[in-house]
C-alpha atoms as a PDB file:
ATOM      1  CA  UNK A   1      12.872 -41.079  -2.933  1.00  0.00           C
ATOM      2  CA  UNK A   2      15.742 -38.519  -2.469  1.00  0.00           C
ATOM      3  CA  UNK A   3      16.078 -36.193   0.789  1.00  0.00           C
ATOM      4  CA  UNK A   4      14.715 -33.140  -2.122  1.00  0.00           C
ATOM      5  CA  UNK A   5      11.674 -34.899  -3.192  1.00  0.00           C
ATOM      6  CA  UNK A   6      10.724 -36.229   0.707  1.00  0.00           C
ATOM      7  CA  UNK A   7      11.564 -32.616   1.899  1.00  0.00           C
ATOM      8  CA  UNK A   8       9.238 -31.462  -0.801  1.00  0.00           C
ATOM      9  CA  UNK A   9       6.047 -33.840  -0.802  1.00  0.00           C
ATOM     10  CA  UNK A  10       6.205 -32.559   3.732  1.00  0.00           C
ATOM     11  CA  UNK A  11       6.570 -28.759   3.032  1.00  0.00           C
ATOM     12  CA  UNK A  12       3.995 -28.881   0.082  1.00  0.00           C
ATOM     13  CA  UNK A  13       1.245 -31.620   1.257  1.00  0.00           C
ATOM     14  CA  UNK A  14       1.979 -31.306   5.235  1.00  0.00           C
ATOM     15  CA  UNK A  15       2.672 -27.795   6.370  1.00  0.00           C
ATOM     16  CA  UNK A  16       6.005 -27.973   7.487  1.00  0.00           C
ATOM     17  CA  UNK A  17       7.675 -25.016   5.491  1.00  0.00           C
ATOM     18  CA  UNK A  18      10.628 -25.276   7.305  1.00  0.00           C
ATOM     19  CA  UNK A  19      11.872 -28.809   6.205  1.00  0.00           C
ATOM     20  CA  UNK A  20      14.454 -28.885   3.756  1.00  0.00           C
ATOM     21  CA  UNK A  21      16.736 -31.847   2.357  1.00  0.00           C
ATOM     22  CA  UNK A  22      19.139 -31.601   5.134  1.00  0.00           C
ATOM     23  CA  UNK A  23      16.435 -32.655   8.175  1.00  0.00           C
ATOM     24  CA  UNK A  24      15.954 -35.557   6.109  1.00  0.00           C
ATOM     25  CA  UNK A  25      19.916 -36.647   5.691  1.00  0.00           C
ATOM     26  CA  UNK A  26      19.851 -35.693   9.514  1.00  0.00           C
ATOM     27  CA  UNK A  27      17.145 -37.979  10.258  1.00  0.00           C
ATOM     28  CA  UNK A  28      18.470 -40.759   7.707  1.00  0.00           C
ATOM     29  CA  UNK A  29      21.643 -40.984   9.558  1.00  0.00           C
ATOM     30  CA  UNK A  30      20.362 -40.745  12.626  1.00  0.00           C
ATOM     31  CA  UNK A  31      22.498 -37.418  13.928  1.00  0.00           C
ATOM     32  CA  UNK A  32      18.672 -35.378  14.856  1.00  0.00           C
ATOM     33  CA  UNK A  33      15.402 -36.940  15.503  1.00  0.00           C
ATOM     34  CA  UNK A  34      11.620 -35.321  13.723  1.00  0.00           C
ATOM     35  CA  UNK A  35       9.308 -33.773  16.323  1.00  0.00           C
ATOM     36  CA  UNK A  36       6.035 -35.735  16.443  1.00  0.00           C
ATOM     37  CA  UNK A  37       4.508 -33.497  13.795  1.00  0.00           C
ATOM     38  CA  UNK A  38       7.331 -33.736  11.681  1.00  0.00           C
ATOM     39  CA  UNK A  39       7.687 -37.714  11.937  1.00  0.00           C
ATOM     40  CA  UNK A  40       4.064 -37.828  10.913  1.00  0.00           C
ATOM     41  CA  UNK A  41       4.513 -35.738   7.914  1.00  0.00           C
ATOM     42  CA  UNK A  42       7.209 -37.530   7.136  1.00  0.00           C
ATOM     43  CA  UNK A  43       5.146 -40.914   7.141  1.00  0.00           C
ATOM     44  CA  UNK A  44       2.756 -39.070   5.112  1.00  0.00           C
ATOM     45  CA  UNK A  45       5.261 -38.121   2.572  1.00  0.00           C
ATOM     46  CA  UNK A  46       6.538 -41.511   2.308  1.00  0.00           C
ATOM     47  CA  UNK A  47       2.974 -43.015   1.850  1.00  0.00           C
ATOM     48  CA  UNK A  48       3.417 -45.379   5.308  1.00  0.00           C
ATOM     49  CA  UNK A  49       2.310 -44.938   8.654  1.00  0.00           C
ATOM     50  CA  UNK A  50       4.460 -43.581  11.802  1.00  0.00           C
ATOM     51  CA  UNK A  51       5.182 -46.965  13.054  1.00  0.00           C
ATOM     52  CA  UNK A  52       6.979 -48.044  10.249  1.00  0.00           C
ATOM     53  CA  UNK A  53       9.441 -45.429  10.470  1.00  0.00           C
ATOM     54  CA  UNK A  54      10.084 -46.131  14.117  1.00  0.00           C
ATOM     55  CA  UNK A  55      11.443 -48.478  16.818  1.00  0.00           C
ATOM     56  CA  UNK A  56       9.292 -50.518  19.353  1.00  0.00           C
ATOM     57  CA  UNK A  57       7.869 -47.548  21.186  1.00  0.00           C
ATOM     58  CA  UNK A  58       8.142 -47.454  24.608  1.00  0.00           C
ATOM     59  CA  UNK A  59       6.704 -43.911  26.007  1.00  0.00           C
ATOM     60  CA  UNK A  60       3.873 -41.765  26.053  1.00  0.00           C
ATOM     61  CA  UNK A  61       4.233 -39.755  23.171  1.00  0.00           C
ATOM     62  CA  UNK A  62       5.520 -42.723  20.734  1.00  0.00           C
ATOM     63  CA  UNK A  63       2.654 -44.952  21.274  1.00  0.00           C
ATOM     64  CA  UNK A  64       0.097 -42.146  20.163  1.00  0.00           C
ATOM     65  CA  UNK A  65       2.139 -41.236  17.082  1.00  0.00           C
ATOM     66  CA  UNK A  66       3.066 -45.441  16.631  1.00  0.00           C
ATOM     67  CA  UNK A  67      -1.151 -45.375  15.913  1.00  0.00           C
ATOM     68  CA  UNK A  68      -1.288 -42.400  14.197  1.00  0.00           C
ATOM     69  CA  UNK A  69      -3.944 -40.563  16.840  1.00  0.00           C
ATOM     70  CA  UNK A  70      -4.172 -37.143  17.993  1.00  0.00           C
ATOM     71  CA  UNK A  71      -3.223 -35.333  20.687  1.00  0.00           C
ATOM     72  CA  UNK A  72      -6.550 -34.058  20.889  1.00  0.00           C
ATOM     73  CA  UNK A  73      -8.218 -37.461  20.192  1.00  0.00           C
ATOM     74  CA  UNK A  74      -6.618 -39.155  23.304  1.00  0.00           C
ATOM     75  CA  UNK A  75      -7.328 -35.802  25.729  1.00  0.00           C
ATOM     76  CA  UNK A  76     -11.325 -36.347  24.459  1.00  0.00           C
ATOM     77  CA  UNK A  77     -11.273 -39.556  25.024  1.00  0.00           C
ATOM     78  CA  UNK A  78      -9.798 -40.129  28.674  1.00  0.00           C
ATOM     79  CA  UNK A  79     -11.899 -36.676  29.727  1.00  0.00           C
ATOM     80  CA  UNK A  80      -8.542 -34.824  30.199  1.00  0.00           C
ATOM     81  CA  UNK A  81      -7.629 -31.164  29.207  1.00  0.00           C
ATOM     82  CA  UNK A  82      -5.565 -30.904  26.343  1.00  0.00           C
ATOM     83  CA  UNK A  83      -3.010 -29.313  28.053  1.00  0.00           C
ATOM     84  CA  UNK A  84      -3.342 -31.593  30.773  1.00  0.00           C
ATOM     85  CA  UNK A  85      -2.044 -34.670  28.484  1.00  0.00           C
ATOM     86  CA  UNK A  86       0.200 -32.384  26.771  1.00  0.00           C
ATOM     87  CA  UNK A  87       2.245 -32.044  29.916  1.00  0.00           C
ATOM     88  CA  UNK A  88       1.729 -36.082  30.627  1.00  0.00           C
ATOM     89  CA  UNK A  89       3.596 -36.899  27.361  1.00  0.00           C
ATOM     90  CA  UNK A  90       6.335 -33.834  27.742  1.00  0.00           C
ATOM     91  CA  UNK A  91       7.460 -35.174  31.092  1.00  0.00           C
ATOM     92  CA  UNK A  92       6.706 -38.619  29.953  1.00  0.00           C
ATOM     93  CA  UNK A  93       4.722 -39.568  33.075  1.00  0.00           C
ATOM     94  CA  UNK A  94       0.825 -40.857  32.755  1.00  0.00           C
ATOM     95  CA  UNK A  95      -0.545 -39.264  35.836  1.00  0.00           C
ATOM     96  CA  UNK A  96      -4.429 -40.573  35.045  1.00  0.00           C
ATOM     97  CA  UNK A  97      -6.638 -42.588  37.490  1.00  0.00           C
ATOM     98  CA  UNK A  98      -8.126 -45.683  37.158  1.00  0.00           C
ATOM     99  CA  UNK A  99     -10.879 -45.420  34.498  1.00  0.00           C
ATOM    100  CA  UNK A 100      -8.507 -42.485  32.327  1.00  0.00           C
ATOM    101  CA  UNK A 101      -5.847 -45.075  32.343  1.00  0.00           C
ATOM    102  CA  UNK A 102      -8.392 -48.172  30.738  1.00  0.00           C
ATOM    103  CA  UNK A 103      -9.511 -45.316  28.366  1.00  0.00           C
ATOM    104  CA  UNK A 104      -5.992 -44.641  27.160  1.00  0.00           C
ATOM    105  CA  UNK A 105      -5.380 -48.048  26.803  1.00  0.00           C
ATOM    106  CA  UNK A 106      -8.631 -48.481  24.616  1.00  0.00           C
ATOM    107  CA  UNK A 107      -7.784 -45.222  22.258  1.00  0.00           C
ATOM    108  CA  UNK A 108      -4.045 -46.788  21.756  1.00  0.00           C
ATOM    109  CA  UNK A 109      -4.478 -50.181  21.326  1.00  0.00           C
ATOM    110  CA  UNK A 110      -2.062 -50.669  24.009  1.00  0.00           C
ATOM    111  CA  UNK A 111      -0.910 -54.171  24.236  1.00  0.00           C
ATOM    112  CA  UNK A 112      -1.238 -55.509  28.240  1.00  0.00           C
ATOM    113  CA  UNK A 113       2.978 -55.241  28.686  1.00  0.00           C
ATOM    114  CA  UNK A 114       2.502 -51.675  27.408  1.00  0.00           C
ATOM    115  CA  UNK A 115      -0.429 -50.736  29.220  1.00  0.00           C
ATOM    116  CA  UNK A 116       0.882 -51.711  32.502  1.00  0.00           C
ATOM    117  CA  UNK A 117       4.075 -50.144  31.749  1.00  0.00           C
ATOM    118  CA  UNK A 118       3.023 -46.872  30.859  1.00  0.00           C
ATOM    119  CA  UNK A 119       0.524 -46.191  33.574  1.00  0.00           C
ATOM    120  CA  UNK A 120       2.888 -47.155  35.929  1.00  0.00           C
ATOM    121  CA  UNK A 121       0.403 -50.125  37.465  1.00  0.00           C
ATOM    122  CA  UNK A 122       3.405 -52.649  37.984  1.00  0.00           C
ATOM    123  CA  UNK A 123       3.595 -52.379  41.706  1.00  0.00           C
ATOM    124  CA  UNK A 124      -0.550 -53.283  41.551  1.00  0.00           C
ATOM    125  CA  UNK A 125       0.084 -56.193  39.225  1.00  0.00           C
ATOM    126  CA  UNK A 126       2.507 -57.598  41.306  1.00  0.00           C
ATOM    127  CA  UNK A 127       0.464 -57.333  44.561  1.00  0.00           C
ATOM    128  CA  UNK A 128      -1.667 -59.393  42.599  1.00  0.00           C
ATOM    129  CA  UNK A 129       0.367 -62.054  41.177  1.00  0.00           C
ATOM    130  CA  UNK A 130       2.173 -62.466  44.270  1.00  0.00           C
ATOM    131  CA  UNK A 131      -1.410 -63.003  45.755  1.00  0.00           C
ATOM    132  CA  UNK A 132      -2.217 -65.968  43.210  1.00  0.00           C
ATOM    133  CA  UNK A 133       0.837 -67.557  43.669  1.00  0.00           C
ATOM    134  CA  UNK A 134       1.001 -67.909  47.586  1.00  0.00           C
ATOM    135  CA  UNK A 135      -2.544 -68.574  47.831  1.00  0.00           C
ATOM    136  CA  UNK A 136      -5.393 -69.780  45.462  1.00  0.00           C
ATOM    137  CA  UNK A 137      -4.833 -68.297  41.944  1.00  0.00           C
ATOM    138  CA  UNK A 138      -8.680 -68.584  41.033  1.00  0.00           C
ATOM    139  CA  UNK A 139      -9.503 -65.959  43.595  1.00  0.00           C
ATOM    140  CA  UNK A 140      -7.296 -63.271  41.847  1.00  0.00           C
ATOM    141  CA  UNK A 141      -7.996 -64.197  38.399  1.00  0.00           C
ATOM    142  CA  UNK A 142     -10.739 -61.623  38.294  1.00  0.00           C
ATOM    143  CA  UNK A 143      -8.731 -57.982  39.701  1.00  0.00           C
ATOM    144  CA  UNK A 144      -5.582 -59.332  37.699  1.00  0.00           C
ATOM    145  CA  UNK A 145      -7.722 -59.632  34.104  1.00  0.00           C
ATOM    146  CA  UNK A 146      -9.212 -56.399  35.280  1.00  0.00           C
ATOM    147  CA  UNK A 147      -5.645 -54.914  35.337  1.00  0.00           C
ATOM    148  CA  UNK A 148      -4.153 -55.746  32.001  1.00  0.00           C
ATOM    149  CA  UNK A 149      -7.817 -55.825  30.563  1.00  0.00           C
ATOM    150  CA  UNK A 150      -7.265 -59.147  29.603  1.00  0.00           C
ATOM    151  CA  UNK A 151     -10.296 -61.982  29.060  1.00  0.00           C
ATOM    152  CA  UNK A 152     -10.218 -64.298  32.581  1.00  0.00           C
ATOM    153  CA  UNK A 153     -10.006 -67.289  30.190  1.00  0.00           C
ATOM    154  CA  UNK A 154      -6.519 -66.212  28.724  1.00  0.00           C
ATOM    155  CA  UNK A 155      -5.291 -65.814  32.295  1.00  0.00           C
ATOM    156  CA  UNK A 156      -5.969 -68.982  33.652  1.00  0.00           C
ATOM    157  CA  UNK A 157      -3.023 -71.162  31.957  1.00  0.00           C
ATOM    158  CA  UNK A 158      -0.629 -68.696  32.921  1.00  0.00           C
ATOM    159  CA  UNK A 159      -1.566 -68.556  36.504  1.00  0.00           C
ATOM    160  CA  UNK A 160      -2.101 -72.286  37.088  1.00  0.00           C
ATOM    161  CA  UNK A 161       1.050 -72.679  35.802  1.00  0.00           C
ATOM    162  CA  UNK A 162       3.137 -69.936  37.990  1.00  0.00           C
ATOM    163  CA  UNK A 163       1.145 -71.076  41.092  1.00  0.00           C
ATOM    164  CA  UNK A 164       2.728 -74.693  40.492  1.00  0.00           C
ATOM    165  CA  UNK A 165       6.266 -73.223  39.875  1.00  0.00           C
ATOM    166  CA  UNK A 166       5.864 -71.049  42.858  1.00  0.00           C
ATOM    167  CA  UNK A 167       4.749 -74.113  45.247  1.00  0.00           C
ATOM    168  CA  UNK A 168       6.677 -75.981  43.812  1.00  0.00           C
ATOM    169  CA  UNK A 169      10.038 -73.808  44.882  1.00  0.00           C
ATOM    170  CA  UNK A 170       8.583 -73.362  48.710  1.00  0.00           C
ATOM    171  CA  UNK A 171       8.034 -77.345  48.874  1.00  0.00           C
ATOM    172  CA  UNK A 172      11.591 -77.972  47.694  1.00  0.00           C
ATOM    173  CA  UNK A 173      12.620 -74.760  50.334  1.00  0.00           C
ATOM    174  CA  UNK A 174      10.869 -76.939  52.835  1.00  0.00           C
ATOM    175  CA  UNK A 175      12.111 -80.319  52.053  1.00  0.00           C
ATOM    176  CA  UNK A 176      15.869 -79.387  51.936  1.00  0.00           C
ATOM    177  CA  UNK A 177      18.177 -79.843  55.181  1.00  0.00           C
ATOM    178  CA  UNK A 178      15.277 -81.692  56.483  1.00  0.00           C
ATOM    179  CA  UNK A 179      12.945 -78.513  56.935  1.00  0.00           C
ATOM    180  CA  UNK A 180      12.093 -75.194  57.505  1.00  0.00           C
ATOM    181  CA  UNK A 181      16.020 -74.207  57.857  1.00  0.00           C
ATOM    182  CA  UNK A 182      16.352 -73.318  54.393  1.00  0.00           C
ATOM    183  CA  UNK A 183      16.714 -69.752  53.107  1.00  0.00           C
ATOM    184  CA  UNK A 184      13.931 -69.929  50.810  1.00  0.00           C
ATOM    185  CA  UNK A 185      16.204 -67.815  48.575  1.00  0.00           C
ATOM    186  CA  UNK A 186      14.422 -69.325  45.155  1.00  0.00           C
ATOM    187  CA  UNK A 187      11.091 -68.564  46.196  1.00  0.00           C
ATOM    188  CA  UNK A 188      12.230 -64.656  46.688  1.00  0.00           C
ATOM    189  CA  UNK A 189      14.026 -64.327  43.882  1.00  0.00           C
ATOM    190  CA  UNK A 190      11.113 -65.617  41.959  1.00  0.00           C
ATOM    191  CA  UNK A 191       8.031 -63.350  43.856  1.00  0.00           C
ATOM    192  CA  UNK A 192      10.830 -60.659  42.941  1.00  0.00           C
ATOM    193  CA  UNK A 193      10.740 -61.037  38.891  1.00  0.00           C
ATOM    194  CA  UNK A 194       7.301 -62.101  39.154  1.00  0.00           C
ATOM    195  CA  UNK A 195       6.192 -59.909  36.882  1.00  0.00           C
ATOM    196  CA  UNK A 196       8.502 -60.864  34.435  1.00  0.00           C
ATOM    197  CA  UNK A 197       7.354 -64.289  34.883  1.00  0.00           C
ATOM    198  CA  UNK A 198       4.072 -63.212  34.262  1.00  0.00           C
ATOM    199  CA  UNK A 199       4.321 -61.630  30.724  1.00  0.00           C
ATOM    200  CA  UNK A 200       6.982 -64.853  29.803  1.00  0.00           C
ATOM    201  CA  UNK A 201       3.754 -67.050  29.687  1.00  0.00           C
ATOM    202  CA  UNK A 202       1.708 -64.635  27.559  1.00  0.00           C
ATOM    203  CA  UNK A 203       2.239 -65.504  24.541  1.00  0.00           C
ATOM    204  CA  UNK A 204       3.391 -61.855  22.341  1.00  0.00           C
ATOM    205  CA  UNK A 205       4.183 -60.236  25.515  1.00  0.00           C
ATOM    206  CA  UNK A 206       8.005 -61.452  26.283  1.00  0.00           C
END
């Protein structure tokens, strides 16, 4: 379709008189971005949904429109004002507790990586994993599926196998120079990306 027929099928099916051929050349080569309302009318226009038109999303604001939901939808649904999540996704910082964030994850379809991500829980996660590792993995299995709202079954691979890695670094820490004189740099390094080590083993999540 040409920039005058997209420009058209927005302003005449989609409200937004103000969109003429230019915005679309803009958008096309990438010199201005569409608002969320205008990206979704432009989606509309084109007969595909939001996502297809963008790139991975990564905040807030991008997920929602990525699944086509409202504003209004995800407010109702995590029991916050609308102008309360408004001003979330302006400043592009989830400020909801526990039970708002598992709700927003549920209304978005948000995969675990982006869950965690966006509600700012990676700190929590990597209590947790570091927890498993240095200790017994089965007793953590339950808070850290509870996290990512993940099924306990799909979580125990992944942790079996990091707790090995893991004691498997601190025995070789051990067994160098004859004992407990190494640095134990390795086993740092890896508690430090641990949650990168973490979404590595899930398989769609690297």
């Amino acid at each position: 379709m040409a920039p005058g027929h997209v420009a058209y099928g927005m302003r005449a099916s989609f409200g937004t008189s103000h969109i003429s051929p230019e915005h679309v050349i803009a958008w096309e080569r990438g010199t201005h971005v569409p608002s969320a309302a205008e990206l979704t009318a432009l989606a509309g226009a084109l007969w595909c949904q939001p996502s297809e038109l963008m790139g991975a999303p990564s905040t807030l604001l991008e997920h929602r429109i990525a699944r086509g939901v409202s504003a209004e939808d995800v407010a109702r649904a995590t029991g916050l004002a609308l102008d309360a999540y408004t001003r979330m996704e302006e400043a592009g910082l989830w400020t909801g507790d526990k039970r708002q964030s598992v709700k927003l994850g549920e209304v978005l379809g948000l995969p675990p990586r982006d869950f965690i991500a966006i509600t700012r829980l990676e700190d929590d996660l990597a209590r947790l994993l570091t927890d498993a590792v240095s200790t017994r993995w089965q007793a953590h299995i339950r808070d850290i599926a509870k996290l990512v709202s993940m099924e306990r079954r799909d979580l125990k691979s992944p942790l079996s196998a990091m707790h090995q890695e893991y004691q498997g670094l601190m025995a070789a820490t051990l067994s160098r120079a004859g004992g407990a004189t190494a640095s134990g740099e390795d086993g740092r390094r890896y508690i430090e990306n641990i949650v990168d080590h973490f979404w590595a083993r899930l398989p769609g999540s690297a």
